[in-house]
C-alpha atoms as a PDB file:
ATOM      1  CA  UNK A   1    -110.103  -9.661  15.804  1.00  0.00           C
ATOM      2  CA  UNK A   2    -112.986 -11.077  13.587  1.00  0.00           C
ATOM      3  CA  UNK A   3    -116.482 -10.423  14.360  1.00  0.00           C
ATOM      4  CA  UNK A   4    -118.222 -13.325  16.435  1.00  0.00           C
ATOM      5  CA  UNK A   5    -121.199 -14.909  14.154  1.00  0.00           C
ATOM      6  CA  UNK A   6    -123.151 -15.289  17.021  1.00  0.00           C
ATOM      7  CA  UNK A   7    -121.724 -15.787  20.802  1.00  0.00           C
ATOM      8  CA  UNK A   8    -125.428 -16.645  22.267  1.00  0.00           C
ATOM      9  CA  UNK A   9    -126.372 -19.472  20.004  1.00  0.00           C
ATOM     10  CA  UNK A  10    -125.299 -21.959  20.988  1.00  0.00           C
ATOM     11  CA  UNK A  11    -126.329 -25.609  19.314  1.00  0.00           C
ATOM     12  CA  UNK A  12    -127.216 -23.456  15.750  1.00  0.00           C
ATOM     13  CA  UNK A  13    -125.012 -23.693  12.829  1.00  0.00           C
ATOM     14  CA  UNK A  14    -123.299 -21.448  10.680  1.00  0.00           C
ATOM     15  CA  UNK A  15    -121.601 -20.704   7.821  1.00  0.00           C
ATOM     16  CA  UNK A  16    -119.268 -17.965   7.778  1.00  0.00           C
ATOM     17  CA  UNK A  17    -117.021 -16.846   4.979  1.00  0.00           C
ATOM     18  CA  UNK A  18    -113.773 -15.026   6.186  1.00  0.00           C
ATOM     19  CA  UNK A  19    -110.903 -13.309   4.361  1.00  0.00           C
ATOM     20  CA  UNK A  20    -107.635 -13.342   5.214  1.00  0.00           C
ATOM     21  CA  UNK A  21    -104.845 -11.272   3.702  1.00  0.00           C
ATOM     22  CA  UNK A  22    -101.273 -10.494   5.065  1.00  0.00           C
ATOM     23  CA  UNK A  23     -98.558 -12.999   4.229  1.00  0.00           C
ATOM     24  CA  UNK A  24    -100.702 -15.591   3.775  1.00  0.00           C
ATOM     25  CA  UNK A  25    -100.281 -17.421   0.586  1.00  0.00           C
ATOM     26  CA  UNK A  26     -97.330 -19.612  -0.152  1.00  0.00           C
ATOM     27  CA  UNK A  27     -96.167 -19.645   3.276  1.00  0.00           C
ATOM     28  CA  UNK A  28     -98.684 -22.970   4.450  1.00  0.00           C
ATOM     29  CA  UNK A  29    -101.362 -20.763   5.776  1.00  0.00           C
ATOM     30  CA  UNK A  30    -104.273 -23.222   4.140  1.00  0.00           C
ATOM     31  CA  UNK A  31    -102.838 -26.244   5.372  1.00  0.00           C
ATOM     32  CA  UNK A  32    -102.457 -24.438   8.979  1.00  0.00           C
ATOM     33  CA  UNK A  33    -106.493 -23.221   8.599  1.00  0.00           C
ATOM     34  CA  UNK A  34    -107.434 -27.074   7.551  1.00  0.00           C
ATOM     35  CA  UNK A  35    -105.539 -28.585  10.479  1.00  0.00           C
ATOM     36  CA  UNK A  36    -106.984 -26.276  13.239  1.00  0.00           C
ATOM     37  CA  UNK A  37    -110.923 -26.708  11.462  1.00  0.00           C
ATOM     38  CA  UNK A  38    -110.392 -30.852  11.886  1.00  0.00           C
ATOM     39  CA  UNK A  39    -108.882 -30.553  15.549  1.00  0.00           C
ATOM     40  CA  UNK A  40    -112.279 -28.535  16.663  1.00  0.00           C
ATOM     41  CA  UNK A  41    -114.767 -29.839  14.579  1.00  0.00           C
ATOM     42  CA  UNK A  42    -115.529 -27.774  11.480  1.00  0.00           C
ATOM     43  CA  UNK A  43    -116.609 -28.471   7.974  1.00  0.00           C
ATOM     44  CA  UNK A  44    -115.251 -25.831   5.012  1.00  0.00           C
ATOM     45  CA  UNK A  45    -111.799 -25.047   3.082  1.00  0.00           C
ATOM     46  CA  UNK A  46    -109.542 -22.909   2.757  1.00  0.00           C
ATOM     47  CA  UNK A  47    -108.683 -21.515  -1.028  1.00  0.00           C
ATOM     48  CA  UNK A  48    -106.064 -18.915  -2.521  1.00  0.00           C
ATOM     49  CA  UNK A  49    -107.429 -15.870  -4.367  1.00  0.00           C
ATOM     50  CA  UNK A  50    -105.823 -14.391  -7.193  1.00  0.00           C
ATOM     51  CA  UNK A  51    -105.684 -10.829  -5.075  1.00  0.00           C
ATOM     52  CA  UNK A  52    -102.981 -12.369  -2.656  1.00  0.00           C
ATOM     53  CA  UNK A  53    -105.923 -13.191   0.110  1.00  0.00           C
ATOM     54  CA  UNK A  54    -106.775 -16.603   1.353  1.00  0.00           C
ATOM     55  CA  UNK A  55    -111.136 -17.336   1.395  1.00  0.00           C
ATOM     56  CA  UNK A  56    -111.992 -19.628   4.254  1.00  0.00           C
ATOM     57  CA  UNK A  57    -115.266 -21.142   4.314  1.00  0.00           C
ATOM     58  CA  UNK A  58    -115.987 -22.794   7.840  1.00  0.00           C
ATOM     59  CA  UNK A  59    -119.573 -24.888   9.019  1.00  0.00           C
ATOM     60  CA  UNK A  60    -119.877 -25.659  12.496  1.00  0.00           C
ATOM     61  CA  UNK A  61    -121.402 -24.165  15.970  1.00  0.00           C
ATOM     62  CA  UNK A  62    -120.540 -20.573  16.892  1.00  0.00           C
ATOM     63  CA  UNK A  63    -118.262 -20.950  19.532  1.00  0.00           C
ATOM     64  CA  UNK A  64    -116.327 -23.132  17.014  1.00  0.00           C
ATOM     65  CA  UNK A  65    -116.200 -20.686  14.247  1.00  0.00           C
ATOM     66  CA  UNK A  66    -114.962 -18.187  16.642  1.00  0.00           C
ATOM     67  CA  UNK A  67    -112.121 -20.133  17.842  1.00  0.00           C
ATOM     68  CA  UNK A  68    -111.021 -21.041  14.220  1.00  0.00           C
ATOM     69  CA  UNK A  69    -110.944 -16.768  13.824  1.00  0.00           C
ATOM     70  CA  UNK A  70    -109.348 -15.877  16.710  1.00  0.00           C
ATOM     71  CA  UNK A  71    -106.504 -18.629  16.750  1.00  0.00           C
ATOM     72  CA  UNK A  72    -105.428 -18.196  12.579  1.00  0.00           C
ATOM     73  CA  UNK A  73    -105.470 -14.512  12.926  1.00  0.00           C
ATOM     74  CA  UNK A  74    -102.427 -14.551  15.589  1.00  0.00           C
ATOM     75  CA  UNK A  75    -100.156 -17.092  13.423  1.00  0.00           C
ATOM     76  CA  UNK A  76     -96.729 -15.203  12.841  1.00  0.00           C
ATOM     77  CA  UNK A  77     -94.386 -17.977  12.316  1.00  0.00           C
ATOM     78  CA  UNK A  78     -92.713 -19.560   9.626  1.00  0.00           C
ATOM     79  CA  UNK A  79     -94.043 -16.857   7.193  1.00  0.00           C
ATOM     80  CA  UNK A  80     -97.738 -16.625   8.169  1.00  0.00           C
ATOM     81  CA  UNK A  81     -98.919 -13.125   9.064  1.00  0.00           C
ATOM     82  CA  UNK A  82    -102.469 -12.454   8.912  1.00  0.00           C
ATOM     83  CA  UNK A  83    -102.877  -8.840   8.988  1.00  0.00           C
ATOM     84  CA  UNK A  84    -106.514  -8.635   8.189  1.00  0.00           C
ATOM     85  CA  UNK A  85    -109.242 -11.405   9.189  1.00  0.00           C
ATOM     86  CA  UNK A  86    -112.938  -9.845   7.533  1.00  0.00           C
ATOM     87  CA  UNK A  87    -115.810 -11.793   8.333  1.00  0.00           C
ATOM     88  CA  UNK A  88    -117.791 -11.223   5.115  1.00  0.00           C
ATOM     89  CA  UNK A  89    -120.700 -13.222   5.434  1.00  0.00           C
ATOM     90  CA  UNK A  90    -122.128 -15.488   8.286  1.00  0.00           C
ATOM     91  CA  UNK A  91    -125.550 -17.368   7.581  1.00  0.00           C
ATOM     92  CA  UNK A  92    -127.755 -19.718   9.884  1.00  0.00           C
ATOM     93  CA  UNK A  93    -127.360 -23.509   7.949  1.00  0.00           C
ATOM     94  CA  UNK A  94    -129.978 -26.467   8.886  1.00  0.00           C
ATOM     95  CA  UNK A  95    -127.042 -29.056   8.133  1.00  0.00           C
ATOM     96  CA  UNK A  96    -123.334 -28.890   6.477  1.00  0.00           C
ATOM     97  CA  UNK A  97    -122.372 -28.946   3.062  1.00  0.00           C
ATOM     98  CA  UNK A  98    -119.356 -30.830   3.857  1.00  0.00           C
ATOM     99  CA  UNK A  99    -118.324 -33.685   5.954  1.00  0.00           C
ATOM    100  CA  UNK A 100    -114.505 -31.851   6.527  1.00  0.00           C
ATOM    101  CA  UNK A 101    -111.981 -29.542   6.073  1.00  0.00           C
ATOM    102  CA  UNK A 102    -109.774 -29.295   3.081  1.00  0.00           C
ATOM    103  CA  UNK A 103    -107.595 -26.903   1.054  1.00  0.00           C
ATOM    104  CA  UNK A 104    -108.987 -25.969  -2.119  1.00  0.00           C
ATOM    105  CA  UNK A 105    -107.051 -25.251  -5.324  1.00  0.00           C
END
């Protein structure tokens, strides 16, 4: 399970940076991160890496982030196995850099 950016700030916003790796690429996986960051609310992408690992980028409230973590690490269908979800970098933002979510090539 990912580490939480920040459970007891609530109203603030982040921006955390996440890596996924596992069977994540060519399997849907950053279509799957994208669809679960518009239904609660976040801002970011989701981009392939040329190591096999997926980068996720995601802007919102804590609580939000943390829910976008917790529910694409457990994903084991049609392909998509996350078997490692590091939170590499989580920062305080005034405002978003983006209005959505969106794969990136």
């Amino acid at each position: 399970m990912p580490d939480a950016p920040c459970a007891s700030c609530p109203g603030k916003l982040f921006r955390c940076l996440f890596i996924a790796s596992g069977g994540v690429q060519g399997v849907g996986f950053r279509d799957f991160v994208c669809r679960i960051g518009e239904s609660i609310g976040l801002s970011g992408y989701a981009k392939n890496l040329a190591d096999g690992t997926v980068e996720i980028v995601a802007e919102g409230e804590a609580a939000k982030i943390d829910e976008l973590a917790r529910r694409v690490s457990v994903r084991m269908l049609n392909g998509i196995h996350v078997e490692k979800m590091e939170n590499r970098e989580k920062t305080e933002i005034k405002k978003r850099s983006r209005a959505s979510f969106s794969v990136e090539f």
